[in-house]
Protein backbone atom coordinates (compact mmCIF):
# COMPACT_ATOMS: atom_id res chain seq x y z
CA UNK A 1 -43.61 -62.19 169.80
CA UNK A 2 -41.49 -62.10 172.82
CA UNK A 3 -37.58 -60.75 171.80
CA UNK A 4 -34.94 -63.18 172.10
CA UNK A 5 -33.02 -63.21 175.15
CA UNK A 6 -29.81 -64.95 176.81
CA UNK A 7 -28.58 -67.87 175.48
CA UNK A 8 -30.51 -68.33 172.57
CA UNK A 9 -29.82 -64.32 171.66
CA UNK A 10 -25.85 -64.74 172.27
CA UNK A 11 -25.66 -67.91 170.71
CA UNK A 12 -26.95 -65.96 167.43
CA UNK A 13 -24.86 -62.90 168.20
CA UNK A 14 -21.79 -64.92 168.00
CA UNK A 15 -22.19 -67.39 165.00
CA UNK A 16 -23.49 -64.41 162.44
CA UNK A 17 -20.86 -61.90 164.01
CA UNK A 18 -18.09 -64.58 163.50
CA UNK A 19 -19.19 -65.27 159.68
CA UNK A 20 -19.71 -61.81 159.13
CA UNK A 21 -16.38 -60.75 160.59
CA UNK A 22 -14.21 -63.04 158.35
CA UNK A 23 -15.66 -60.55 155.45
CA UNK A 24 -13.29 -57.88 156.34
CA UNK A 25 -9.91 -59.78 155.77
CA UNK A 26 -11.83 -61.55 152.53
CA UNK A 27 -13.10 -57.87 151.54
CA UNK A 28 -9.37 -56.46 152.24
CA UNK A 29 -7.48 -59.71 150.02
CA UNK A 30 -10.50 -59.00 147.17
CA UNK A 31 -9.88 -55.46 147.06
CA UNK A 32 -6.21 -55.30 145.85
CA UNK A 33 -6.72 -57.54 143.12
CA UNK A 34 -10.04 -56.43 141.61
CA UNK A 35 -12.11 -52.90 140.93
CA UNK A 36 -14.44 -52.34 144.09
CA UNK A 37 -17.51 -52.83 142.08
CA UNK A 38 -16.13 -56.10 140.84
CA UNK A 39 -16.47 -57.29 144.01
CA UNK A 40 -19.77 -55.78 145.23
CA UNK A 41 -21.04 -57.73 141.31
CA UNK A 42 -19.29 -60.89 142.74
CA UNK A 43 -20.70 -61.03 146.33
CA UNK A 44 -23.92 -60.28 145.30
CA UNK A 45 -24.53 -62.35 142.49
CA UNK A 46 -22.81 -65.46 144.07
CA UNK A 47 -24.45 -65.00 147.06
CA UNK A 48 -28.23 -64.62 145.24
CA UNK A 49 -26.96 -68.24 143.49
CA UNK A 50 -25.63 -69.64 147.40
CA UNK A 51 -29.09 -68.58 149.18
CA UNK A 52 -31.31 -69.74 146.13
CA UNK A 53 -29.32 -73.04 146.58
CA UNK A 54 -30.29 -73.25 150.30
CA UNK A 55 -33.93 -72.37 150.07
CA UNK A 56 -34.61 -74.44 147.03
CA UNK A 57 -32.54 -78.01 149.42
CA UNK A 58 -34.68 -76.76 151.99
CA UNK A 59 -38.03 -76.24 149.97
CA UNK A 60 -38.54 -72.53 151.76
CA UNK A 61 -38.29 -71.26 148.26
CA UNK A 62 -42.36 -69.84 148.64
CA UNK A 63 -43.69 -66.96 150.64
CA UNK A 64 -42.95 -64.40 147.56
CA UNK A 65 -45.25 -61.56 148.13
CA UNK A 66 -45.68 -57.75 147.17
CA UNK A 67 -44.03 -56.67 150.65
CA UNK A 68 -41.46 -59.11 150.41
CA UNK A 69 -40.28 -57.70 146.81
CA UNK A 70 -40.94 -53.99 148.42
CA UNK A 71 -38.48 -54.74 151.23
CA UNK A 72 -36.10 -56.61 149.26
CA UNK A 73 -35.76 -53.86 146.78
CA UNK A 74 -34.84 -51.83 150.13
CA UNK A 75 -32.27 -54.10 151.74
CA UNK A 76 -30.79 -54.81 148.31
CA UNK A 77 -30.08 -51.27 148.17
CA UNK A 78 -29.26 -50.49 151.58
CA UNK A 79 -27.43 -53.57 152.89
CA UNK A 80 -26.62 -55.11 149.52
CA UNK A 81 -25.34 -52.32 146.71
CA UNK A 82 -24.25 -49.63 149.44
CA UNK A 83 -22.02 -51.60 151.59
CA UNK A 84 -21.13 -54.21 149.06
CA UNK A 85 -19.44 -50.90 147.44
CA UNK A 86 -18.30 -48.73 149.37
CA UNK A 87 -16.94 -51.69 152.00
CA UNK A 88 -14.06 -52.51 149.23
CA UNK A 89 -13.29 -48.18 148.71
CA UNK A 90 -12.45 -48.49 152.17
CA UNK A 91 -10.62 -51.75 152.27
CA UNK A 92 -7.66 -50.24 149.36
CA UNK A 93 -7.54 -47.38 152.16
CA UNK A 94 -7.39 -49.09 155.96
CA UNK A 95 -6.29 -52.59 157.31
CA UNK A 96 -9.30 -55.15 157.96
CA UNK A 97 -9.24 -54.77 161.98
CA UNK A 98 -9.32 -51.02 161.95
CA UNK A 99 -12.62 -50.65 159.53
CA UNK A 100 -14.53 -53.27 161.07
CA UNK A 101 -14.19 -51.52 164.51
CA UNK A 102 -15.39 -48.44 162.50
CA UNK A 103 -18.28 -50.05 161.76
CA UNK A 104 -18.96 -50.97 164.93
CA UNK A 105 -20.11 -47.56 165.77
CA UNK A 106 -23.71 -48.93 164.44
CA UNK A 107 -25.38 -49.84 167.49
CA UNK A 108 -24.64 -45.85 168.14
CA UNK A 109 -26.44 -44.97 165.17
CA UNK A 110 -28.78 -47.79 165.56
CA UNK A 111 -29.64 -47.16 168.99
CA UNK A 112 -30.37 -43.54 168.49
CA UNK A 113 -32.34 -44.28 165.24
CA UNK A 114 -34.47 -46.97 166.81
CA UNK A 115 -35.48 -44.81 169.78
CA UNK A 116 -36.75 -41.92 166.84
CA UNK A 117 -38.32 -44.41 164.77
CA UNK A 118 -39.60 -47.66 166.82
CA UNK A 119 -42.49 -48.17 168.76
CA UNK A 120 -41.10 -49.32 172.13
CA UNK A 121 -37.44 -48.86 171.28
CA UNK A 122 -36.46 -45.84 173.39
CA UNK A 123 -32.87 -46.51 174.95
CA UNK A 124 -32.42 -46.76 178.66
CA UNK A 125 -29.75 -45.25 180.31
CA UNK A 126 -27.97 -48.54 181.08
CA UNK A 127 -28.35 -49.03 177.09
CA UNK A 128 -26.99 -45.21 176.65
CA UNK A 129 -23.95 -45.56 179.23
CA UNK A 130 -22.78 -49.21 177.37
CA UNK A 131 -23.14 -47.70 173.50
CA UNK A 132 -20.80 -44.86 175.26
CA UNK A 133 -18.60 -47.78 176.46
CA UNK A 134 -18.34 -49.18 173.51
CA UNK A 135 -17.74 -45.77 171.57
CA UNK A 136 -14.62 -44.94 173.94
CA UNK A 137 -13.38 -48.65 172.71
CA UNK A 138 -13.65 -47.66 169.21
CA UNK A 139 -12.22 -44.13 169.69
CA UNK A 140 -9.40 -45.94 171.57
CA UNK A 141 -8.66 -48.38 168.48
CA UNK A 142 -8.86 -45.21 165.94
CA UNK A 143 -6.37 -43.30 168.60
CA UNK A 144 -2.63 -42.98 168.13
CA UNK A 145 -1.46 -46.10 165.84
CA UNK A 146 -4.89 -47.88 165.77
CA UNK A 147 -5.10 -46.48 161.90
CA UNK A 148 -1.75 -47.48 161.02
CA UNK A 149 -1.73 -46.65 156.83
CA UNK A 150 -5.09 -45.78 157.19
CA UNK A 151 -7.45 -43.21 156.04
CA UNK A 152 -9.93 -40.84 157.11
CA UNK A 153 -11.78 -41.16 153.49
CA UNK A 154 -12.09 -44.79 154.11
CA UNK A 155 -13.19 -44.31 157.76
CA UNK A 156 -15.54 -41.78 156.63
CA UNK A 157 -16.56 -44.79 153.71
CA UNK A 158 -17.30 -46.83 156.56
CA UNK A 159 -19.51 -44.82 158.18
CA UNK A 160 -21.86 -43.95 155.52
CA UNK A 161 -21.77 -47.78 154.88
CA UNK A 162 -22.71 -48.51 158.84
CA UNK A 163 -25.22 -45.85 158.47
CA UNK A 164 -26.99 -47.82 155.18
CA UNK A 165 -27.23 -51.06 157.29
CA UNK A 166 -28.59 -49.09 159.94
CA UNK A 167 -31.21 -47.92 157.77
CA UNK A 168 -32.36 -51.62 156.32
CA UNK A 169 -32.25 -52.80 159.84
CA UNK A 170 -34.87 -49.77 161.12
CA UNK A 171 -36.80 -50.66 157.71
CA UNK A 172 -36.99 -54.57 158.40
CA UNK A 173 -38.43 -53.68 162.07
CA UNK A 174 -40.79 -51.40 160.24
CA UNK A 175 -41.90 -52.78 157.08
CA UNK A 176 -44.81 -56.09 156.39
CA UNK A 177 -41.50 -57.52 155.42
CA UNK A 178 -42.81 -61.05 155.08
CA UNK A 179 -40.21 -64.67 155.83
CA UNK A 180 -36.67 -64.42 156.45
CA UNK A 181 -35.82 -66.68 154.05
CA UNK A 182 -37.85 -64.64 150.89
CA UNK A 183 -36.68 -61.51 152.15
CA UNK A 184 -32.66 -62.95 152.63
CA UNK A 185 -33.29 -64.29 148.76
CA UNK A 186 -34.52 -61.56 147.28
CA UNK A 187 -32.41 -59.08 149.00
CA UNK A 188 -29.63 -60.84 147.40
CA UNK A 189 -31.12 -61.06 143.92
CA UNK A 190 -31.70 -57.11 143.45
CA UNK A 191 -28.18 -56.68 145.08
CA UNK A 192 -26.39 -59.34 142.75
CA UNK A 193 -28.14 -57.84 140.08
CA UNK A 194 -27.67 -53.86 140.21
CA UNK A 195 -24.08 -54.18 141.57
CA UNK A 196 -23.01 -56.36 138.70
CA UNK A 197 -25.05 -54.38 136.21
CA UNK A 198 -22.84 -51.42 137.80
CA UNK A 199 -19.95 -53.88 137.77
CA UNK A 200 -19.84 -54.23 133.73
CA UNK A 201 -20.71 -50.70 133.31
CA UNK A 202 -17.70 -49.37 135.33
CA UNK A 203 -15.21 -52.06 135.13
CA UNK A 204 -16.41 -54.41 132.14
CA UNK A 205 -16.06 -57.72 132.05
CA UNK A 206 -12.60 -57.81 131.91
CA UNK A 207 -12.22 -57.27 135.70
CA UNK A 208 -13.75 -60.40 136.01
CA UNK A 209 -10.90 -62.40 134.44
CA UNK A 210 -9.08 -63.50 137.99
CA UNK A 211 -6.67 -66.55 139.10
CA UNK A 212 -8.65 -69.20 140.82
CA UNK A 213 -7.22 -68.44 144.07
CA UNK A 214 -9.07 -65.06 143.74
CA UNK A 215 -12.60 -66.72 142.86
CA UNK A 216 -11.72 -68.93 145.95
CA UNK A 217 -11.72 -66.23 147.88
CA UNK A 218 -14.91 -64.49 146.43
CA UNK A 219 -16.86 -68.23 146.80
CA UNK A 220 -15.91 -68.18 150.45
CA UNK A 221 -16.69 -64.01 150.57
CA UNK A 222 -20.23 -64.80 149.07
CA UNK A 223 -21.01 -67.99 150.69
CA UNK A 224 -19.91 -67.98 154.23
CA UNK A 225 -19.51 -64.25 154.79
CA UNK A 226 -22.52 -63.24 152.85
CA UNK A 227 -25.36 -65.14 152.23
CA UNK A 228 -25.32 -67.69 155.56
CA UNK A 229 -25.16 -64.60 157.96
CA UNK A 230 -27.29 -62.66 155.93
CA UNK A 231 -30.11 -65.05 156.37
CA UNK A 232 -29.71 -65.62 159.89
CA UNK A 233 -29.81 -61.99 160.42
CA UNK A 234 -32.89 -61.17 159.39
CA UNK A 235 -34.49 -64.26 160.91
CA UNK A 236 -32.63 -62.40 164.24
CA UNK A 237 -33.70 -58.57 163.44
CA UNK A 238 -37.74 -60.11 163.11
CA UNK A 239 -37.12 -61.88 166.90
CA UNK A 240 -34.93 -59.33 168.69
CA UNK A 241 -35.02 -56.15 169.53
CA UNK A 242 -33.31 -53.70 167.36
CA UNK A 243 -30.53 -53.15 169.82
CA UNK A 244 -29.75 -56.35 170.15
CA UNK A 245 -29.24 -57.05 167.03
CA UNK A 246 -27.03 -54.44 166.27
CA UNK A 247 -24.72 -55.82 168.96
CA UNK A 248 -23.41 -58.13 165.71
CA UNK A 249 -21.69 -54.57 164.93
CA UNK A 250 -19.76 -54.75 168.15
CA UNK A 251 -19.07 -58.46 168.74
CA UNK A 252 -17.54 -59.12 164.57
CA UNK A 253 -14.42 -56.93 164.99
CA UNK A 254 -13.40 -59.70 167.31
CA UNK A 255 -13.45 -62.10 164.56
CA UNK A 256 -12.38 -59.44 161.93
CA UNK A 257 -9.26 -58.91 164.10
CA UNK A 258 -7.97 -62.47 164.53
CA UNK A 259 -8.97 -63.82 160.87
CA UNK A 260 -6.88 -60.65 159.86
CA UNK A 261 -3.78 -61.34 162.16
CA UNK A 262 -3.57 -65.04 161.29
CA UNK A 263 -4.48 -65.06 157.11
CA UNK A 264 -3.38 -61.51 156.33
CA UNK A 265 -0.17 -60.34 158.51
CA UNK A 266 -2.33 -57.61 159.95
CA UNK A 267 -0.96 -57.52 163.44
CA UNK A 268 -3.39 -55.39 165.69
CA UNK A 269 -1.92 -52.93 167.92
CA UNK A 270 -2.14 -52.62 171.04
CA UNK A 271 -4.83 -50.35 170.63
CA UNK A 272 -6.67 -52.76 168.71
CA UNK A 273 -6.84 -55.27 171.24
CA UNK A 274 -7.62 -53.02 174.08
CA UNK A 275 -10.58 -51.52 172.37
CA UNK A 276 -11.75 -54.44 171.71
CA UNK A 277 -12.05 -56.20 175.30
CA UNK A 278 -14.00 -52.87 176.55
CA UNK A 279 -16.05 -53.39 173.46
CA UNK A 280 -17.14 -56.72 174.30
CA UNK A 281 -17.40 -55.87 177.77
CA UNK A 282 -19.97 -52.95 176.28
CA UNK A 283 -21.97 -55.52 174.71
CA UNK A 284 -22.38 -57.18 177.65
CA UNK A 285 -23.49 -54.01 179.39
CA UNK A 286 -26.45 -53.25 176.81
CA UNK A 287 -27.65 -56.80 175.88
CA UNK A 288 -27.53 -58.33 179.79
CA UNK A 289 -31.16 -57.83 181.57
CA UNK A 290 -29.86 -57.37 184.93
């Protein structure tokens, strides 16, 4: 299969990095009004119910195999429980803007993992010089006031978080991972289902008891921010390269940034902003083929 390229690679890039972006601000409103594994229970499970709910109107609801429950027992791990934890630890800790330009150290990680671990994956040095570009942005963001009332525990949250994703996005490349659309389905299912299990152990099901503005906000969390660019992510990590992909990492903070600024109060600095133009301009450096 021959990896997605210009428009039809960017086009992707942008919509799931845009959806996936507005989680931060929704993440950082969840967080300070219920337990973090309240809302890892929450996203998953609602999400599980949103992509069911999509398969099932667009009769894609077959294709359940052996690999497809092996790898979905992965991601929902990796990219489900992990992150879906540990995302809302950081958000009590840091401002929305800050932690998603944490996270966009992944390609980094990614990059570096991919050459190890993937046929045909090694880096170039054009690939090496813009993931170095884009790591002075971040460091430039976490610099002197980018981490206003932050935290290094929460940056150090995010990390190990953008290190699990990492992980279920080597595994997907890997693995007889069978259809998107199982694998986005079931991924959901084991995470709904271990991080609420974890969510009425910990919390009980009193954390669940929330004004309806708050299960707006988890509806929105789990539909939008979840389970829509969930599914057209792994439809994008089985078509692109696995550098490529993990440009989402660098292109969301955009979003992440501006959602933040206009629903939260969270005013970048100018740190923020600067970072994030030689980000972008990274991106282009690493994903352009001249």
């Amino acid at each position: 299969m021959t990896p997605l390229t210009g428009a039809a690679l960017w086009t992707r890039l942008i919509v799931i990095s845009a959806l996936w972006g507005a989680a931060y601000p929704l993440i950082r409103y969840l967080a300070a009004q219920m337990p973090p594994f309240a809302v890892a229970g929450v996203r998953g499970a609602l999400a599980a119910v949103a992509v069911f709910a999509f398969l099932w109107f667009r009769r894609e609801l077959g294709g359940i195999s052996r690999s497809v429950v092996i790898t979905s027992l992965v991601l929902g791990v990796l990219s489900g429980v992990v992150p879906n934890t540990l995302l809302p630890m950081a958000l009590q800790r840091m401002e929305a803007a800050p932690a998603s330009l944490v996270q966009a150290a992944g390609p980094l990680i990614l990059t570096l993992m991919a050459g190890w671990l993937l046929k045909n994956e090694t880096p170039t040095p054009r690939m090496m010089g813009g993931i170095a570009l884009g790591f002075c942005g971040i460091m430039l963001v976490v610099g002197a006031g980018g981490f206003e009332g932050g935290s290094v525990t929460g940056s150090l949250l995010i990390l190990v978080a953008t290190f699990s994703y990492a992980l279920s996005t080597i595994w997907v490349r890997r693995a007889d991972r069978g259809p998107a659309a199982a694998l986005a389905l079931g991924q959901q299912l084991v995470s709904g289902a271990l991080s609420g299990s974890l969510a009425l152990a910990v919390d009980g099901p009193g954390a669940l008891a929330q004004p309806t503005d708050v299960w707006v906000v988890a509806v929105i969390l789990a539909i939008f921010a979840t389970a829509v660019p969930l599914t057209l992510f792994l439809g994008l990590a089985t078509r692109a390269r696995a550098a490529d992909s993990s440009m989402v990492g660098y292109i969301q903070p955009v979003f992440s940034t501006a959602i933040a600024a206009v629903w939260l109060g969270e005013v970048p600095s100018w740190q923020v902003i600067a970072g994030g133009a030689v980000v972008l301009a990274s991106v282009w450096l690493v994903t352009s083929r001249r």
